[in-house]
C-alpha atoms as a PDB file:
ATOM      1  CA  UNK A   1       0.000   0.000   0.000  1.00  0.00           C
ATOM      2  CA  UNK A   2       1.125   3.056  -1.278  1.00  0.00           C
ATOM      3  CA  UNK A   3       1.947   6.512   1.040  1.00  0.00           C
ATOM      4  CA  UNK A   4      -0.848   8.636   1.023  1.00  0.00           C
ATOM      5  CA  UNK A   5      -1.745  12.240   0.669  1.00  0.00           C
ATOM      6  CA  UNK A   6      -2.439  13.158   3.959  1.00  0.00           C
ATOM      7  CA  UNK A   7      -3.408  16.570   2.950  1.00  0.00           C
ATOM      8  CA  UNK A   8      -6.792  15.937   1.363  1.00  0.00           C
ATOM      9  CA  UNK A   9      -8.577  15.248   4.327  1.00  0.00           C
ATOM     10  CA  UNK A  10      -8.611  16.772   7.723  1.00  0.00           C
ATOM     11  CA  UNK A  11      -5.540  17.020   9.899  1.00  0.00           C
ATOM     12  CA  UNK A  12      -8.141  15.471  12.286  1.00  0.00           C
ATOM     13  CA  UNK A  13      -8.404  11.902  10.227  1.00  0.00           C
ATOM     14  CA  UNK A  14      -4.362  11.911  10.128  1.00  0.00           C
ATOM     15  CA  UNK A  15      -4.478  12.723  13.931  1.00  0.00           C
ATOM     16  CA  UNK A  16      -5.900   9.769  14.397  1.00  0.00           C
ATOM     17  CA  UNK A  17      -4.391   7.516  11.895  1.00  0.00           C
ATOM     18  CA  UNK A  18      -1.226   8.897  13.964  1.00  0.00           C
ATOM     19  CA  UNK A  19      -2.690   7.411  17.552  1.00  0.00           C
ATOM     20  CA  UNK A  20      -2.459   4.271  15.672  1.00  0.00           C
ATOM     21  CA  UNK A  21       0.317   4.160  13.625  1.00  0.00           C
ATOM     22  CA  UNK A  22       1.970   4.585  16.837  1.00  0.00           C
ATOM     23  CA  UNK A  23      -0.249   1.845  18.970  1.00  0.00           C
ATOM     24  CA  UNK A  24       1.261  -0.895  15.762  1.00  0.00           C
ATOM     25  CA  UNK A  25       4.689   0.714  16.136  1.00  0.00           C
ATOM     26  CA  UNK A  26       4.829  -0.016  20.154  1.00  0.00           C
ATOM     27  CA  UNK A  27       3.102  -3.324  19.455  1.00  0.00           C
ATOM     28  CA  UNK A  28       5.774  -4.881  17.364  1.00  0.00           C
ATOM     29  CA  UNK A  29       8.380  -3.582  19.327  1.00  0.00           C
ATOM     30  CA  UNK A  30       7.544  -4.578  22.226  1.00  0.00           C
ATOM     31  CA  UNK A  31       6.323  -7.860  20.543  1.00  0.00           C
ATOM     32  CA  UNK A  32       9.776  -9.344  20.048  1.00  0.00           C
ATOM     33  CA  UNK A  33      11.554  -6.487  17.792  1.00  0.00           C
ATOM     34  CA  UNK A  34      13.318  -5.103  20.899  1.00  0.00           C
ATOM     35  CA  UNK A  35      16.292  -7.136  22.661  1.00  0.00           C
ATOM     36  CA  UNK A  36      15.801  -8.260  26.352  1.00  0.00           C
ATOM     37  CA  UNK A  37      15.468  -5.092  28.495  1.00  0.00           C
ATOM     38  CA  UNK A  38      14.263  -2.981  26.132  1.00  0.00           C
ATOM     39  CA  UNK A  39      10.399  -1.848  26.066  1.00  0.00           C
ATOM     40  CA  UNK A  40       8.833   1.006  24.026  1.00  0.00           C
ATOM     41  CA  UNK A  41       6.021   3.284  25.277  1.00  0.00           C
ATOM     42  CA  UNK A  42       3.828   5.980  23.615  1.00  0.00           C
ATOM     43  CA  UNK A  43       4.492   8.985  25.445  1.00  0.00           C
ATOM     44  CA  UNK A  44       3.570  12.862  25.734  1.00  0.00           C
ATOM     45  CA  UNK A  45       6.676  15.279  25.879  1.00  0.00           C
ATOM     46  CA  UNK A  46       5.840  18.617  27.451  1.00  0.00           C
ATOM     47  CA  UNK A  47       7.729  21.805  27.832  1.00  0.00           C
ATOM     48  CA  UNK A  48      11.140  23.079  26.766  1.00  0.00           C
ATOM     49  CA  UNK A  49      13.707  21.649  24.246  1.00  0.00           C
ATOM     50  CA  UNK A  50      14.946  18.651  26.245  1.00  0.00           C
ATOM     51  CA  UNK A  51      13.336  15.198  26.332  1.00  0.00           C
ATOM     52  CA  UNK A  52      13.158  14.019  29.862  1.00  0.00           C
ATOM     53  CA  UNK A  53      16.615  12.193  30.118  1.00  0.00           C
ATOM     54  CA  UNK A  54      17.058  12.322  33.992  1.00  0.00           C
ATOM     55  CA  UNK A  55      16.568   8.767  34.837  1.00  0.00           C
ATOM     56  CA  UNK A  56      19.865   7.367  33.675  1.00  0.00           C
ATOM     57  CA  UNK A  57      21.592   4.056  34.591  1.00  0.00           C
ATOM     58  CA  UNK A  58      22.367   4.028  38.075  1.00  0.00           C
ATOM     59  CA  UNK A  59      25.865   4.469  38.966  1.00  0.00           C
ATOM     60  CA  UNK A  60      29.040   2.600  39.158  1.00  0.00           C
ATOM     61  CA  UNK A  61      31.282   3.611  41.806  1.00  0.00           C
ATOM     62  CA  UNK A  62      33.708   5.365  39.706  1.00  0.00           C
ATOM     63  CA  UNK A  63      30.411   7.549  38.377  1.00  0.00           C
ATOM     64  CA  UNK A  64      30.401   6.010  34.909  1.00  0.00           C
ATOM     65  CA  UNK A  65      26.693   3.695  33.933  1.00  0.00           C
ATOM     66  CA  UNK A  66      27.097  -0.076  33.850  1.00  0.00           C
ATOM     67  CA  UNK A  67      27.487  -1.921  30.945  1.00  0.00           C
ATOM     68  CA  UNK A  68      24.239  -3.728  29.644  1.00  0.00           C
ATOM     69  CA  UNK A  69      24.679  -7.631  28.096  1.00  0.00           C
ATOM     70  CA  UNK A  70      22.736  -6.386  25.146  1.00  0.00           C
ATOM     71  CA  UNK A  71      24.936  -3.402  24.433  1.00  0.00           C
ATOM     72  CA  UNK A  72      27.958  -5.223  24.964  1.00  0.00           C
ATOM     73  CA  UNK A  73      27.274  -8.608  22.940  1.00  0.00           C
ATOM     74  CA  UNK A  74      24.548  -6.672  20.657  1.00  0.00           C
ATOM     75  CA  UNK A  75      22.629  -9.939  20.791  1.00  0.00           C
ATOM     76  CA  UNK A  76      19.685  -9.974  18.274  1.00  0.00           C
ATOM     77  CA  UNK A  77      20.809  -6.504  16.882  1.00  0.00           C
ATOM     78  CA  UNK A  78      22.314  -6.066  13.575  1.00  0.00           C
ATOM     79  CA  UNK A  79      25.634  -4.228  12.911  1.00  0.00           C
ATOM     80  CA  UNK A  80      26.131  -4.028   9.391  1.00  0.00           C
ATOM     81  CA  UNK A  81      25.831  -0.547   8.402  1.00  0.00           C
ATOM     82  CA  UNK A  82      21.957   0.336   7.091  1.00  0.00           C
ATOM     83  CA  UNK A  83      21.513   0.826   3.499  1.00  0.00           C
ATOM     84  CA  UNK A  84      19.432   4.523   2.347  1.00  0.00           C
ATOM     85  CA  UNK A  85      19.751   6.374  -0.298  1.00  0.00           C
ATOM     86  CA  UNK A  86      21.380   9.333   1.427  1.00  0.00           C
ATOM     87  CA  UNK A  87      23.808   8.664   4.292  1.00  0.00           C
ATOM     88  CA  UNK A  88      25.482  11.598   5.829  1.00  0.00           C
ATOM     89  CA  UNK A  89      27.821  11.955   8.826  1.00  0.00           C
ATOM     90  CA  UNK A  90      28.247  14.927  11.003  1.00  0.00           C
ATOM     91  CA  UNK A  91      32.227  16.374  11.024  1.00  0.00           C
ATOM     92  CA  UNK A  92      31.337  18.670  13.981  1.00  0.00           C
ATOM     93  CA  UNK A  93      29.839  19.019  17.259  1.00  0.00           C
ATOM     94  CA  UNK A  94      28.243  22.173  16.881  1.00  0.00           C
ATOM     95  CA  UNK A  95      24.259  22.097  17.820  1.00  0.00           C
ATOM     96  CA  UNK A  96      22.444  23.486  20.690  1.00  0.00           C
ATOM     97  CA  UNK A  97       2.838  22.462  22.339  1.00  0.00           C
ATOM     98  CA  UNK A  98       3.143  18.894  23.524  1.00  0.00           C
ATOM     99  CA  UNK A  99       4.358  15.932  21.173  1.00  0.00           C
ATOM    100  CA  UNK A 100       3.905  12.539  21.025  1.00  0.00           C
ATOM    101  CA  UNK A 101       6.392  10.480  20.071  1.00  0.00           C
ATOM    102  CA  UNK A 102       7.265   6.402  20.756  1.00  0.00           C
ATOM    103  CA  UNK A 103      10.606   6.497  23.011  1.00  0.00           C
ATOM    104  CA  UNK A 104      12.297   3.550  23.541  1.00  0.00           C
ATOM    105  CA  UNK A 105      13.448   2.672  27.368  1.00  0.00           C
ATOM    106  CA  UNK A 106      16.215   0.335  29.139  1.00  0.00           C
ATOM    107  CA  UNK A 107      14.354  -1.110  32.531  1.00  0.00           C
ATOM    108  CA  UNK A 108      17.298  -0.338  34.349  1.00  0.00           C
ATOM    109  CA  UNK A 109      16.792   3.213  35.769  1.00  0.00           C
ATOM    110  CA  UNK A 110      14.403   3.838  32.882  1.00  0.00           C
ATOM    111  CA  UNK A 111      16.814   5.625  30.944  1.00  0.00           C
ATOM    112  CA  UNK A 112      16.054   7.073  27.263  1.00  0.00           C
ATOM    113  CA  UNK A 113      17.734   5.422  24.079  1.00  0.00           C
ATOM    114  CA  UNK A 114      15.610   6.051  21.420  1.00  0.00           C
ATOM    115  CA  UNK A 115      12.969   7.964  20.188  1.00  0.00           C
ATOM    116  CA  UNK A 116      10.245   7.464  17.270  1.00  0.00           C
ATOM    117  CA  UNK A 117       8.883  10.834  16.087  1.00  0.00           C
ATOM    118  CA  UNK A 118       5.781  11.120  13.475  1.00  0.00           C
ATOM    119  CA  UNK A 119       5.663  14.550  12.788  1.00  0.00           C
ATOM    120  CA  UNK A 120       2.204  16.130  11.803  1.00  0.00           C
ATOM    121  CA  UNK A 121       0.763  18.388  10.202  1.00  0.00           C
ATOM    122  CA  UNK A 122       0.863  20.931  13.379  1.00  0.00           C
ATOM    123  CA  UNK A 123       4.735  20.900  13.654  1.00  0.00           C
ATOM    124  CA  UNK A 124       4.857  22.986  10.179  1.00  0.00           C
ATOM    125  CA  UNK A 125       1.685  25.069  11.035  1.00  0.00           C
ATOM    126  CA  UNK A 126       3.849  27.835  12.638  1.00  0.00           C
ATOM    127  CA  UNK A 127       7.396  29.134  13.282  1.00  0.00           C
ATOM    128  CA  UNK A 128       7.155  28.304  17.187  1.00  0.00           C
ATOM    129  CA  UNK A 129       5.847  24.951  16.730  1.00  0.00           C
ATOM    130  CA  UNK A 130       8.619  24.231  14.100  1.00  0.00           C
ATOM    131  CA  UNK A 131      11.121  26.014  15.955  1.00  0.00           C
ATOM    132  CA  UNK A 132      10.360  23.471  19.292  1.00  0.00           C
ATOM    133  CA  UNK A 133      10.338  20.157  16.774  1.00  0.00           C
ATOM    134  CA  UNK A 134      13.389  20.686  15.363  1.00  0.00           C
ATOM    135  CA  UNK A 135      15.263  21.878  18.850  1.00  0.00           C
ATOM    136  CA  UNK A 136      13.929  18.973  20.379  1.00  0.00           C
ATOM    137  CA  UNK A 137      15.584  16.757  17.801  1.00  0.00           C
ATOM    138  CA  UNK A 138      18.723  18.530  18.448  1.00  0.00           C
ATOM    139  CA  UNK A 139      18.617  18.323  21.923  1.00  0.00           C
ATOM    140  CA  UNK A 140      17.732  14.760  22.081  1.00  0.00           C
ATOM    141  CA  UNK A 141      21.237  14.378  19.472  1.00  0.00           C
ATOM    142  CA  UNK A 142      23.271  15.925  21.722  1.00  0.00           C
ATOM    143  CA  UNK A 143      22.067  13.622  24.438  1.00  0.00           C
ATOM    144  CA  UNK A 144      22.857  10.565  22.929  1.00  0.00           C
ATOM    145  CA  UNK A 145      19.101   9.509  21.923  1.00  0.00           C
ATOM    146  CA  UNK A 146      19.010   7.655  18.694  1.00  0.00           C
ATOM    147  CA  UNK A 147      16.070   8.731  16.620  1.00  0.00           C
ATOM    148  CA  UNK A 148      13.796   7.687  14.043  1.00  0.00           C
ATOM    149  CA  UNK A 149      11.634  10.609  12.539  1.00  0.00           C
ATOM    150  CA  UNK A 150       8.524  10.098   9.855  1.00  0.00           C
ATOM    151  CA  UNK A 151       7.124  13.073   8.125  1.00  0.00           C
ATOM    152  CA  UNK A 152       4.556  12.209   5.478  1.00  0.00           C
ATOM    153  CA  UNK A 153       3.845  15.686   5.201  1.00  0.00           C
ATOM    154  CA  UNK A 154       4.937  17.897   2.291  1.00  0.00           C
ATOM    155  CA  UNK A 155       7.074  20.620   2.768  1.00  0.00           C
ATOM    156  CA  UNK A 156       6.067  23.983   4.006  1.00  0.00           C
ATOM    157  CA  UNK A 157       7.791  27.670   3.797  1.00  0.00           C
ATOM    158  CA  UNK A 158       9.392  26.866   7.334  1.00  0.00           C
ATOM    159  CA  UNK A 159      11.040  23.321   6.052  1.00  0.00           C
ATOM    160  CA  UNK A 160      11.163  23.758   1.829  1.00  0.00           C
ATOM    161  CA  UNK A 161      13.576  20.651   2.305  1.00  0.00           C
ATOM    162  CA  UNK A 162      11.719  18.837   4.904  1.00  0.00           C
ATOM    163  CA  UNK A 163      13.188  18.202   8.840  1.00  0.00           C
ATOM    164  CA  UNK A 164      16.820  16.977   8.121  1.00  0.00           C
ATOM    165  CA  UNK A 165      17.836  19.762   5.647  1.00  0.00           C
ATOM    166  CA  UNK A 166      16.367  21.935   9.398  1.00  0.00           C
ATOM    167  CA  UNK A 167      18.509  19.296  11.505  1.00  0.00           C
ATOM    168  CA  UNK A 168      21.499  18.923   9.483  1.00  0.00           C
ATOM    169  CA  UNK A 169      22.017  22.077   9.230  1.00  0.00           C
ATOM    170  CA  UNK A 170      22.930  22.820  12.745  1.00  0.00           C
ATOM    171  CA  UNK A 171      23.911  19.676  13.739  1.00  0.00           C
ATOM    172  CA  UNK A 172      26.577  19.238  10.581  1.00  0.00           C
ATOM    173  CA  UNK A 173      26.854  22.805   8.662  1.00  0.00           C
ATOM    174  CA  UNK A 174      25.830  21.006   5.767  1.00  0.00           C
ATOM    175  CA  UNK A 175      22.388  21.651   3.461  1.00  0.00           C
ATOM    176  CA  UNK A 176      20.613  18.900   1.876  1.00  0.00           C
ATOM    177  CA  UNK A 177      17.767  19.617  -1.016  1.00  0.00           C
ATOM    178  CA  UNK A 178      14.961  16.949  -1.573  1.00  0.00           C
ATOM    179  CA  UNK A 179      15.130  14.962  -4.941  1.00  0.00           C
ATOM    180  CA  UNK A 180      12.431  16.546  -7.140  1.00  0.00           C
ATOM    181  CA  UNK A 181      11.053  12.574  -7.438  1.00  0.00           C
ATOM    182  CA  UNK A 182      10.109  12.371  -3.584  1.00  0.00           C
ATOM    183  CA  UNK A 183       9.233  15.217  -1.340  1.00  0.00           C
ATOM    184  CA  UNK A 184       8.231  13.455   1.910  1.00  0.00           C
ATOM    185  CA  UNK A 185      11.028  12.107   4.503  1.00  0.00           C
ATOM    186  CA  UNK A 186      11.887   9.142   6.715  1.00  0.00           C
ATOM    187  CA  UNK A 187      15.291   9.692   8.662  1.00  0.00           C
ATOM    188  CA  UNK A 188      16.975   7.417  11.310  1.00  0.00           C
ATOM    189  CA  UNK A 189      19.490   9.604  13.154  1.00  0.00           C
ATOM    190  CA  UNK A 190      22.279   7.721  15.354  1.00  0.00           C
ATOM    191  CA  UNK A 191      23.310   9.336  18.178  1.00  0.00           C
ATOM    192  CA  UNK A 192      26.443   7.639  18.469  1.00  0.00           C
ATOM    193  CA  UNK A 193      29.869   9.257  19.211  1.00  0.00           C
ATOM    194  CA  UNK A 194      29.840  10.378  15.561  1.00  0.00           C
ATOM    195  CA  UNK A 195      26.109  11.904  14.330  1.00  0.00           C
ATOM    196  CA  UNK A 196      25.154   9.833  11.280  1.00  0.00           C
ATOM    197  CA  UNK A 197      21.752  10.423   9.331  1.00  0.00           C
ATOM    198  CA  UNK A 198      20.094   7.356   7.100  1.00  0.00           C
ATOM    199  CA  UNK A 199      17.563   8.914   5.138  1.00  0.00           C
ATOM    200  CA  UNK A 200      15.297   7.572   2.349  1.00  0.00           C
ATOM    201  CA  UNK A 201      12.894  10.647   0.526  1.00  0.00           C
ATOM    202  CA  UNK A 202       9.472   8.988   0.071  1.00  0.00           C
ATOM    203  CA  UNK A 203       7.222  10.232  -2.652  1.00  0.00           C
ATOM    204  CA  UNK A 204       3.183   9.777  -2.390  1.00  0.00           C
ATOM    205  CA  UNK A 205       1.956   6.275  -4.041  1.00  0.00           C
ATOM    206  CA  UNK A 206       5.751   4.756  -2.941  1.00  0.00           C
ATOM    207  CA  UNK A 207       5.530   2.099  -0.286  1.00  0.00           C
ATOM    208  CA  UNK A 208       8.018   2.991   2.864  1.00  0.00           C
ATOM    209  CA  UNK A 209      11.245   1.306   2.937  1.00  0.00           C
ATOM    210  CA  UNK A 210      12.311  -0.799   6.594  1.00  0.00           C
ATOM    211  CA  UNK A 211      14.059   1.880   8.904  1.00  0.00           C
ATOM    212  CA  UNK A 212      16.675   1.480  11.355  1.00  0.00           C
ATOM    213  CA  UNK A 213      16.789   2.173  14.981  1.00  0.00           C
ATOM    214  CA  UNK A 214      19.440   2.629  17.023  1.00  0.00           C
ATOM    215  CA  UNK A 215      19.954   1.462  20.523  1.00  0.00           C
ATOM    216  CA  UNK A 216      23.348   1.278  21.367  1.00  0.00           C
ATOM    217  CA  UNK A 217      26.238   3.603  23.066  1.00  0.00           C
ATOM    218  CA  UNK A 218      28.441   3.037  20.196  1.00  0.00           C
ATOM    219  CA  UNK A 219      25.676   4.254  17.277  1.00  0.00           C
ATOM    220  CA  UNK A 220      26.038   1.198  15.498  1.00  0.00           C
ATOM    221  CA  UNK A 221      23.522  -1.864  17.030  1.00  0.00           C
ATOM    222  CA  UNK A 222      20.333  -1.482  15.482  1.00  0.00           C
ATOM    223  CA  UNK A 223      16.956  -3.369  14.602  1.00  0.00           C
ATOM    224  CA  UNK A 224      14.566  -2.684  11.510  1.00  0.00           C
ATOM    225  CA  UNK A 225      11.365  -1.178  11.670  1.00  0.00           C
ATOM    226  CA  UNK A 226       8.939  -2.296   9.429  1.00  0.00           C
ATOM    227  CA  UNK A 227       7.440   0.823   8.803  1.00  0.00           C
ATOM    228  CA  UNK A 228       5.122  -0.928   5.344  1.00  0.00           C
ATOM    229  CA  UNK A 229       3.431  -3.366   7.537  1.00  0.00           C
ATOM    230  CA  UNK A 230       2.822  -1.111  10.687  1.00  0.00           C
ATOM    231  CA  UNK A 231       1.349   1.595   8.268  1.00  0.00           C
ATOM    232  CA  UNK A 232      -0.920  -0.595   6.590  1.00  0.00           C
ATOM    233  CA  UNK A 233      -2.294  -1.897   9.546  1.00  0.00           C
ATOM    234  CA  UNK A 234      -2.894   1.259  11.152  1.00  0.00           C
ATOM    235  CA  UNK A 235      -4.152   2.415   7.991  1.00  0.00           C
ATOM    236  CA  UNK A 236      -6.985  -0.428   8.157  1.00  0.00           C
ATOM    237  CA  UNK A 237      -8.919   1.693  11.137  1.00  0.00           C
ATOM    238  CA  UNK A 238      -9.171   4.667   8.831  1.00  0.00           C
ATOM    239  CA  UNK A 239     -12.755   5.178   8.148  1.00  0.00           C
ATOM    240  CA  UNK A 240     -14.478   4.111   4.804  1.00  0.00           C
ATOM    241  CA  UNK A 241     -14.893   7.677   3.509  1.00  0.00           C
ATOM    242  CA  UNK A 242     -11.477   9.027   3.834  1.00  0.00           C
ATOM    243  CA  UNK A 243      -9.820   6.260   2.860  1.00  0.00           C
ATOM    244  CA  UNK A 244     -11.884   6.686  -0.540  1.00  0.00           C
ATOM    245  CA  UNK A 245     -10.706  10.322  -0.641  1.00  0.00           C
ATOM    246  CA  UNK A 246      -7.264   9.338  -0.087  1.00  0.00           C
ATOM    247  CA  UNK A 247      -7.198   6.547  -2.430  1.00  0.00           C
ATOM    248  CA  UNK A 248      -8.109   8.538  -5.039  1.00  0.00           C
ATOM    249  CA  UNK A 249      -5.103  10.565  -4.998  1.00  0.00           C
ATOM    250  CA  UNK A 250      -2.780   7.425  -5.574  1.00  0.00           C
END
């Protein structure tokens, strides 16, 4: 099933096809996806440019976190580098309305690895909210929070190149400019000692490509996310008559 235009109906329809795009996303996760002592929840982020990142491991004696069999042994995570049409790797260090997003937890102290972002139509409806979406990205970069961000929307004045040409930016000096063939954007972002971006530009009436997502220290242990079949199942719960809107546009 192809992407859709989201833009023909209300951003009320999407809002809801978002609740559950999210609900299939935590459900395979959760449902085997994730290694032992990982779990994924759908949470509401609130307030300033941080995630809350305050429950970390708890300490060693000599301050630093323990090391984590999963991290350490990457069991059931794959290593080999992911394979998008644009990869791009940050050369510097130089980055500074409520959201939901899916973040990804360890049990032990709770601590923040990972974060799945589906950005909607009210992220690009004004400078402010932009402003917060993309400085909470940054912020949760610089904290070492792999990311995984899905905008099926098209591009607005405030993002003409979608969210990582906004991101990449500041995080690597570097501008990116969408292909004229696809003009929406799914980006996997790890966090690692080195910032890398995997990014695949999606077009309307193209089926979404597998996404990585980070979960280790090191930037490199990932799983895929099978962004097709969670879509299309989500998808299945929109009602009759905008589906028949949408589908006309593919």
């Amino acid at each position: 099933m192809p992407v859709h235009d989201w833009t023909r109906v209300d951003d009320g329809v999407f809002h809801d096809f978002h609740l559950a795009w999210i609900a299939e996303l935590r459900r395979v996760l959760n449902g085997g996806l994730l290694p032992a002592g990982l779990y994924a929840l759908a949470e509401q982020v609130t307030g300033g440019g941080n995630p809350d990142v305050l429950a970390l491991h708890e300490p060693t004696p000599d301050g630093s976190p323990p090391p984590l069999a999963w991290e350490t042994g990457n069991a059931g995570l794959l290593t080999a580098e992911p394979r998008t049409r644009v990869i791009a790797r940050a050369d510097r260090e130089s980055y500074t309305a409520r959201q939901r997003r899916m973040v990804i937890r360890h049990t032990s102290g709770n601590r923040i690895v990972a974060m799945i972002e589906i950005v909607s139509a009210g992220n690009k409806g004004g400078a402010h909210a932009w402003r917060t979406l993309v400085d909470k990205t940054l912020a949760a970069l610089s904290r070492g929070i792999h990311l995984l961000i899905l905008d099926l929307h098209p591009p607005t004045p405030r993002d003409p190149n979608g969210i990582h040409a906004a991101v990449w930016e500041v995080l690597a000096g570097e501008s990116y400019h969408l292909p004229a063939d696809a003009d929406r954007t799914v980006v996997a972002y790890s966090a690692g000692p080195v910032k890398v971006a995997y990014m695949e530009p999606v077009a309307v009436g193209q089926p979404l490509p597998p996404m990585p997502l980070f979960l280790t220290a090191d930037g490199i242990g990932h799983v895929e996310v099978p962004l097709e079949a969670t879509y299309q199942a989500a998808y299945s719960g929109v009602p009759r008559l905008y589906r028949t809107v949408l589908e006309s546009a593919t």
